[in-house]
Protein backbone atom coordinates (compact mmCIF):
# COMPACT_ATOMS: atom_id res chain seq x y z
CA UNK A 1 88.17 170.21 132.57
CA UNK A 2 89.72 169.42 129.05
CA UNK A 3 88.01 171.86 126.61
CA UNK A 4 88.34 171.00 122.73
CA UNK A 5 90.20 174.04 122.40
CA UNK A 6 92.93 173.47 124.78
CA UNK A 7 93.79 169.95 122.83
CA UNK A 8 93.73 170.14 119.64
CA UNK A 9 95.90 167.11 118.80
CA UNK A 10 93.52 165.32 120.58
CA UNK A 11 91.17 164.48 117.33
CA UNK A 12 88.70 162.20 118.94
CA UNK A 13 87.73 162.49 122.26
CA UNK A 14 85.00 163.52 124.90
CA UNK A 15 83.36 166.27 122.82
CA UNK A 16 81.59 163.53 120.24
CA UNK A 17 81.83 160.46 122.30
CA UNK A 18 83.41 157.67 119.78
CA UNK A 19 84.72 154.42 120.10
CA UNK A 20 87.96 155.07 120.75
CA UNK A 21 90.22 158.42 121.38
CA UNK A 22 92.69 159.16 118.60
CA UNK A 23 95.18 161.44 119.17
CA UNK A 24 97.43 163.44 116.39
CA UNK A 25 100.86 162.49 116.71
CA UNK A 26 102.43 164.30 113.17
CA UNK A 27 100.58 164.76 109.93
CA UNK A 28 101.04 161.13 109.14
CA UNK A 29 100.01 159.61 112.28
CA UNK A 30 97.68 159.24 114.87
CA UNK A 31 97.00 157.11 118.03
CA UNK A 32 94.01 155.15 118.78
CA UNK A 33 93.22 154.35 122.33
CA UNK A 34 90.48 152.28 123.95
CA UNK A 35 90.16 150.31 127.06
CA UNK A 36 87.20 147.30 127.27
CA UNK A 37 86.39 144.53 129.96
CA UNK A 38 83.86 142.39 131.69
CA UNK A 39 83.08 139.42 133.37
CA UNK A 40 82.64 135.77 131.55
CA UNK A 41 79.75 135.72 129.22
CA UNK A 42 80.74 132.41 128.70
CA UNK A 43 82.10 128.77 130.66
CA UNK A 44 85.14 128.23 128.73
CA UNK A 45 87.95 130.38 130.01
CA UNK A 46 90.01 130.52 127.08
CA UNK A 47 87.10 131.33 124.49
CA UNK A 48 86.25 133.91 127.24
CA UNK A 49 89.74 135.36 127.22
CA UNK A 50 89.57 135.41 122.97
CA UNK A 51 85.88 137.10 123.32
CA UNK A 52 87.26 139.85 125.61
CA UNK A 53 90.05 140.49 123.63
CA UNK A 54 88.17 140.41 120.54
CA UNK A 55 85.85 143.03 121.71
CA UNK A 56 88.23 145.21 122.93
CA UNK A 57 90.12 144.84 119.84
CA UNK A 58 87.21 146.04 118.12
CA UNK A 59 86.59 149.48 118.78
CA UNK A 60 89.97 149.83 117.29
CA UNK A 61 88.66 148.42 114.29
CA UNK A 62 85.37 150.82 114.41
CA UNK A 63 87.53 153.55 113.64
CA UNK A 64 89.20 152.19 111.06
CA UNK A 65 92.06 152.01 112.56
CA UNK A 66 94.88 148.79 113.21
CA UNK A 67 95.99 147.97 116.97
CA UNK A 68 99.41 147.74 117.28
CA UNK A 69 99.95 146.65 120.90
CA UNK A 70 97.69 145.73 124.10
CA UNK A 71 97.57 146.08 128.19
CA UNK A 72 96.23 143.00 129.91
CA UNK A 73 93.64 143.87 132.76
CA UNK A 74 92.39 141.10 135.00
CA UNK A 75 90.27 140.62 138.10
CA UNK A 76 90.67 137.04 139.48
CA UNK A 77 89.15 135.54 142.71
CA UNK A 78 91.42 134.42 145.75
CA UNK A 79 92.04 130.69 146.01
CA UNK A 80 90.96 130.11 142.37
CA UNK A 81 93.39 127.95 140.68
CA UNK A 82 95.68 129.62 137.96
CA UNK A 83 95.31 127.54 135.84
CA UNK A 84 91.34 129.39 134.50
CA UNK A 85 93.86 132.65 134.85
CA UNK A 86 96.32 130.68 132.46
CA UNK A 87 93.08 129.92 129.97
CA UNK A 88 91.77 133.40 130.18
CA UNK A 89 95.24 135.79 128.99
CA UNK A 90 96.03 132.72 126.27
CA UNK A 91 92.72 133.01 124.62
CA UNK A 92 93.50 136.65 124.74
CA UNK A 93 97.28 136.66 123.55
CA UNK A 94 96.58 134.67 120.48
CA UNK A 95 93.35 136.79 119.89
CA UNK A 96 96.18 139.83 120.08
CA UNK A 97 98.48 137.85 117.97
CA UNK A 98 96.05 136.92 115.01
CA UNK A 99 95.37 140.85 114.94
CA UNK A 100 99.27 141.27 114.44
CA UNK A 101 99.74 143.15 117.73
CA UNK A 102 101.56 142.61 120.49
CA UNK A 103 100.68 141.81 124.47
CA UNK A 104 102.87 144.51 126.15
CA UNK A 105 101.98 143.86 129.91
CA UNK A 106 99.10 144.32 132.11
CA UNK A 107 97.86 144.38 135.20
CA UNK A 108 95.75 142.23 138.00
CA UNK A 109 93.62 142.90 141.13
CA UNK A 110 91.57 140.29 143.27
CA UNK A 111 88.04 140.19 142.67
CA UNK A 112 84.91 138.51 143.54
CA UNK A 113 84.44 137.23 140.16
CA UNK A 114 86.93 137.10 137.20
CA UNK A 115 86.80 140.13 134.76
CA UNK A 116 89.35 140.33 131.73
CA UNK A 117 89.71 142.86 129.04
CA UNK A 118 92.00 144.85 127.14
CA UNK A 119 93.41 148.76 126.97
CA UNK A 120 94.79 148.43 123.10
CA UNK A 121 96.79 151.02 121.12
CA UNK A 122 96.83 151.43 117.33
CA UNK A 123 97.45 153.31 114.54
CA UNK A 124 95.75 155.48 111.72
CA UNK A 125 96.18 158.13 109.27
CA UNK A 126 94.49 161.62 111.19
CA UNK A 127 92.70 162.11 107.14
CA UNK A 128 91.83 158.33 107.63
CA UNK A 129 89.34 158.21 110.96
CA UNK A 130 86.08 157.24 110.39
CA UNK A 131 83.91 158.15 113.65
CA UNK A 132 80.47 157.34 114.29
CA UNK A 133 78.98 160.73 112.78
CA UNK A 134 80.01 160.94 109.34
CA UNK A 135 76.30 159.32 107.61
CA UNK A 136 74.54 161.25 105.12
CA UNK A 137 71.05 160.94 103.67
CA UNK A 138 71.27 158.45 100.83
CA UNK A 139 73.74 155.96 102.56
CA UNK A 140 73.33 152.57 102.81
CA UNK A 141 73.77 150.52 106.36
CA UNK A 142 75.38 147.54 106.05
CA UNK A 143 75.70 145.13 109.38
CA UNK A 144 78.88 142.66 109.54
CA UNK A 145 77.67 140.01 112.56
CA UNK A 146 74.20 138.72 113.23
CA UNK A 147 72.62 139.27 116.31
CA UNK A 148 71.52 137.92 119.17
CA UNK A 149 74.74 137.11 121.28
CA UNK A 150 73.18 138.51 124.75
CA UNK A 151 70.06 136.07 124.46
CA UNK A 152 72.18 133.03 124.08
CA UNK A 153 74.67 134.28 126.65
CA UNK A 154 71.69 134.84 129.09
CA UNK A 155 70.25 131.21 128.37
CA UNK A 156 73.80 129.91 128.51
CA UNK A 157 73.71 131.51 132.16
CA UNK A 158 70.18 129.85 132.96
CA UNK A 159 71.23 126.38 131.64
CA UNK A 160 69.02 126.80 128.96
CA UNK A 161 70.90 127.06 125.50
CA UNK A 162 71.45 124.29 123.55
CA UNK A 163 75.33 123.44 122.54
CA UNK A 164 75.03 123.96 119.28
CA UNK A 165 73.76 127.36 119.43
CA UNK A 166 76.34 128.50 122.40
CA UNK A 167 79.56 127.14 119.75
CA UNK A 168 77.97 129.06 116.73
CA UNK A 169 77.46 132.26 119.10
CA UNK A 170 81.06 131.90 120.41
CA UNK A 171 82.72 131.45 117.13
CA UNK A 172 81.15 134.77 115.63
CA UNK A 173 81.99 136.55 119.33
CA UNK A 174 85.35 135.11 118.70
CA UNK A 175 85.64 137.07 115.26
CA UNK A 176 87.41 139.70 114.64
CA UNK A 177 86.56 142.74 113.18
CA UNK A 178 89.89 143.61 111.31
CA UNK A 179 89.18 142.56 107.45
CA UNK A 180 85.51 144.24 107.89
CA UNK A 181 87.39 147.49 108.72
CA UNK A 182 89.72 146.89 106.09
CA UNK A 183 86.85 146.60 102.97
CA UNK A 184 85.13 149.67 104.94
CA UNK A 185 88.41 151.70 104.40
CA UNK A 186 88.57 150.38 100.68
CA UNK A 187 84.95 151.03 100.15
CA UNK A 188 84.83 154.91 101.39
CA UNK A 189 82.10 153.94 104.57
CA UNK A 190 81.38 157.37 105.89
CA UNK A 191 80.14 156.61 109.25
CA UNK A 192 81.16 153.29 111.13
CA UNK A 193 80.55 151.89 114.70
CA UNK A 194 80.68 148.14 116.80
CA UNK A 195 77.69 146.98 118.22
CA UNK A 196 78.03 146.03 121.78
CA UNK A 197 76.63 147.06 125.10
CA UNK A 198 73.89 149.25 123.86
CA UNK A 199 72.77 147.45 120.91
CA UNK A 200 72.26 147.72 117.37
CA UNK A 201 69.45 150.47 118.27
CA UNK A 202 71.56 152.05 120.62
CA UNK A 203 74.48 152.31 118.82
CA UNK A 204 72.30 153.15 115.32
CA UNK A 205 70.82 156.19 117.52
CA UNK A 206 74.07 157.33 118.09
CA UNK A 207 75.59 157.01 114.53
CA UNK A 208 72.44 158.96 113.57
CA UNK A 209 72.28 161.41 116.55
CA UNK A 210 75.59 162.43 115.27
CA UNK A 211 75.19 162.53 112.33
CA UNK A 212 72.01 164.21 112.30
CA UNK A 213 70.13 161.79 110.48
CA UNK A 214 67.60 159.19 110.67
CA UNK A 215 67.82 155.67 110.09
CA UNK A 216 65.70 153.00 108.66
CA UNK A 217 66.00 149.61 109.28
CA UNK A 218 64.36 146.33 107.80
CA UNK A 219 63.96 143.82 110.15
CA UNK A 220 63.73 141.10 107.83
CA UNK A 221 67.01 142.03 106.66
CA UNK A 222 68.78 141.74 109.51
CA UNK A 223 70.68 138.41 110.37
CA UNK A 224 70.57 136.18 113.86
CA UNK A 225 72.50 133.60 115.37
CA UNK A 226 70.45 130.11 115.99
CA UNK A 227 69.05 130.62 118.90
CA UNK A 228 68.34 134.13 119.24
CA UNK A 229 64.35 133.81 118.43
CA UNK A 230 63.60 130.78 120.86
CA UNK A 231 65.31 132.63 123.89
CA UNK A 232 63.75 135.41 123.31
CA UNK A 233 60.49 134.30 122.83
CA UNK A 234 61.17 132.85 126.42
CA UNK A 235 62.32 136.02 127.60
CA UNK A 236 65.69 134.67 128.79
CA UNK A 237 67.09 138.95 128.24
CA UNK A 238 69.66 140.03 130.48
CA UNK A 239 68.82 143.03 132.28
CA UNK A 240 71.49 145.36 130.05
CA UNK A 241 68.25 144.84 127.38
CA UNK A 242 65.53 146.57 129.95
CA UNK A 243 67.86 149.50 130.42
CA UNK A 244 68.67 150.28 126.45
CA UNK A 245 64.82 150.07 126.39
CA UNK A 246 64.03 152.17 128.53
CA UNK A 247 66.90 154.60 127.71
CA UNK A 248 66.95 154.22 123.62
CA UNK A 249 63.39 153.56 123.12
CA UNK A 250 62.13 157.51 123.15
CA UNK A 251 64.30 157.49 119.68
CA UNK A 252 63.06 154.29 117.86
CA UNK A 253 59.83 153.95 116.52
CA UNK A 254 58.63 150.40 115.16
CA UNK A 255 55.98 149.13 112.38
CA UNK A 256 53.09 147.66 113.94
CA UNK A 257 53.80 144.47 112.64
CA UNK A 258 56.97 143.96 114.50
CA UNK A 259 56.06 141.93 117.43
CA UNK A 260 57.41 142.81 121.19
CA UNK A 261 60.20 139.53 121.45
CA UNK A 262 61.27 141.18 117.85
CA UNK A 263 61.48 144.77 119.33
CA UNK A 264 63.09 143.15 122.23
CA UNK A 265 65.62 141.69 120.46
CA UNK A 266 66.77 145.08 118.90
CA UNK A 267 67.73 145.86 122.01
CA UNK A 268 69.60 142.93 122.78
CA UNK A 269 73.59 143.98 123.85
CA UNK A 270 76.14 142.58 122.86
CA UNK A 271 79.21 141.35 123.06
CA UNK A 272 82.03 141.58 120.01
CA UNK A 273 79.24 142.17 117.91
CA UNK A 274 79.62 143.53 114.48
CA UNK A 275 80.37 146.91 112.53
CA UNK A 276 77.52 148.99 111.19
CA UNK A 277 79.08 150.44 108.45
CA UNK A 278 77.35 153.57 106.55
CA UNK A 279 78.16 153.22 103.16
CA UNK A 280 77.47 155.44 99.77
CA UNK A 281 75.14 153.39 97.65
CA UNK A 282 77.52 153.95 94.93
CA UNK A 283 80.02 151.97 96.72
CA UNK A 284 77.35 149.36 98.27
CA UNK A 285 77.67 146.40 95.98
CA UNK A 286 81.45 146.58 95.98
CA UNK A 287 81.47 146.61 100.18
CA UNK A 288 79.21 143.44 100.00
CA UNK A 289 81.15 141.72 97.85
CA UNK A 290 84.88 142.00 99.60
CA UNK A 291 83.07 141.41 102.72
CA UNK A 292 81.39 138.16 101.73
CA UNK A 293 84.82 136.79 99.95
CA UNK A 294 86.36 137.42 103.45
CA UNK A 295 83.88 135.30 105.64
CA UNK A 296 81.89 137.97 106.87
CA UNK A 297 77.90 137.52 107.37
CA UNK A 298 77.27 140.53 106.29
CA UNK A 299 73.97 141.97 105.27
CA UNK A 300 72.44 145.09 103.97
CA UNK A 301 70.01 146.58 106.60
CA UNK A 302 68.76 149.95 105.51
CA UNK A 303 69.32 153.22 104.35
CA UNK A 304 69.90 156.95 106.00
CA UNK A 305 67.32 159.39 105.44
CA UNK A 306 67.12 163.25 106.31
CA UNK A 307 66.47 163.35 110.15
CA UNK A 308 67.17 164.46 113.88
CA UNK A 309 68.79 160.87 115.42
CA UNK A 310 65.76 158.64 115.41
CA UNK A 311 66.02 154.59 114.33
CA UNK A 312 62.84 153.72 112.45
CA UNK A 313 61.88 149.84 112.31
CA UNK A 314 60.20 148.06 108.92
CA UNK A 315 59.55 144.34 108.68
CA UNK A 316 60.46 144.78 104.68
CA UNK A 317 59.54 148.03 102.67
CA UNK A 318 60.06 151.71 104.00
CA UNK A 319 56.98 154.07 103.91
């Protein structure tokens, strides 16, 4: 119903699926626009509400964008006290704040369960966007976040996790995105999405699908929250990590030596995860650097080769 052609101010939109819509305003300007929200993935209801916010606020980010002002949207049970409602939108408004936007309004319906998110607005330059397609053979991959947020979650859920490994997974859910944007923008990153729902496989297979390039990955690269390898060896998944197998899996293909609770784990989603960033090697050691100095475990995970959208898995050397 909305052919390219028809709306061309509209830069960003349903014909190359990105994280967010951006839409020209003038030559300077352009809006970003994304929408994001789910149930608790954890018990406290204000580091749920900062979570939500966080990962809403970060597909702003994945553009390389800044938000400038957010919609509250809330589900919330009948005959549940306000004050958990209270809890939720305050984790979110000073999640909002700290990204120097605004809470504008919102909206609420009743629900069976609570569900809290964010539709955020922000601001780029149109030369400025970087989308998820923009990788080219000889970039580097660098990954801002470890991994493994949907495990712990999941054992969370199944009174299984130990404390210590639900605060550390809530702290880095609770972080946002914005000064990892802001070194890829310094740094010339070519390609850039957040790794969320469809995890880091999924969302590599798109970068690369779009780009029209493979990518190759070294698992013992890669960085996890404590935690992440006991669950899974216990197969405490949730069930979002059965579908992106199934769905994702025809595009990856693994070393023999990664084991099935490490393939599993690729597949993990998750939730305010961090940006995989495609990066010039020229501009590699640079992007590492700024990113460490501004608290961001970051790590180098591979490199983009020649290809048709397919996510190739090492333990340590390519062949």
């Amino acid at each position: 119903m909305f052919p390219t052609q028809d709306y061309p101010a509209l830069l960003v939109g349903l014909a190359e699926p990105d994280d967010s819509a951006v839409y020209r305003v003038d030559a300077e300007r352009a809006i970003i626009s994304t929408v994001d929200f789910f149930p608790p993935v954890v018990d406290e209801p204000y580091a749920f509400g900062a979570i939500a916010a966080a990962n809403a606020l970060s597909d702003i980010y994945a553009m390389g964008g800044e938000p400038v002002f957010a919609i509250n949207l809330a589900a919330y049970p009948d005959g549940y006290g306000l004050d958990i409602l209270t809890e939720i939108l305050r984790g979110g408004a000073e999640k909002v704040r700290e990204a120097g936007a605004a809470i504008a309004g919102g909206h609420t319906v009743t629900d069976k369960e609570p569900k809290y998110g964010l539709a955020v607005t922000g601001l780029i330059h149109p030369d400025q966007i970087i989308t998820k397609g923009g990788a080219q053979p000889g970039d580097q991959l660098v990954l801002t976040k470890p991994l493994g947020s949907g495990v712990i979650t999941t054992a969370l859920k199944n009174e299984k996790a130990h404390a210590d490994h639900v605060e550390t997974a809530v702290a880095s859910m609770m972080r946002l995105n914005r000064d990892a944007s802001r070194a890829a923008r310094r740094h010339g990153v070519r390609a850039m999405t957040d790794i969320t729902g469809y995890s880091l496989l999924g969302h590599g297979h798109e970068m690369a699908h779009l780009g029209g390039v493979d990518f190759y990955l070294r698992f013992e690269a890669l960085r996890w929250l404590p935690g992440a390898f006991l669950y899974a060896q216990q197969e405490l998944f949730p069930g979002g990590m059965f579908r992106n197998l199934e769905y994702f899996g025809r595009w990856t293909r693994f070393e023999n030596s990664i084991i099935q609770f490490e393939r599993d784990l690729l597949f993990d989603p998750q939730t305010s995860g961090g940006l995989l960033m495609a990066v010039p090697p020229e501009n590699l050691a640079a992007l590492l650097h700024d990113l460490a100095r501004d608290g961001d475990d970051a790590c180098h995970i591979g490199e983009v080769r020649t290809g048709s959208g397919m996510i190739h898995v090492y333990r340590n050397n390519f062949n």
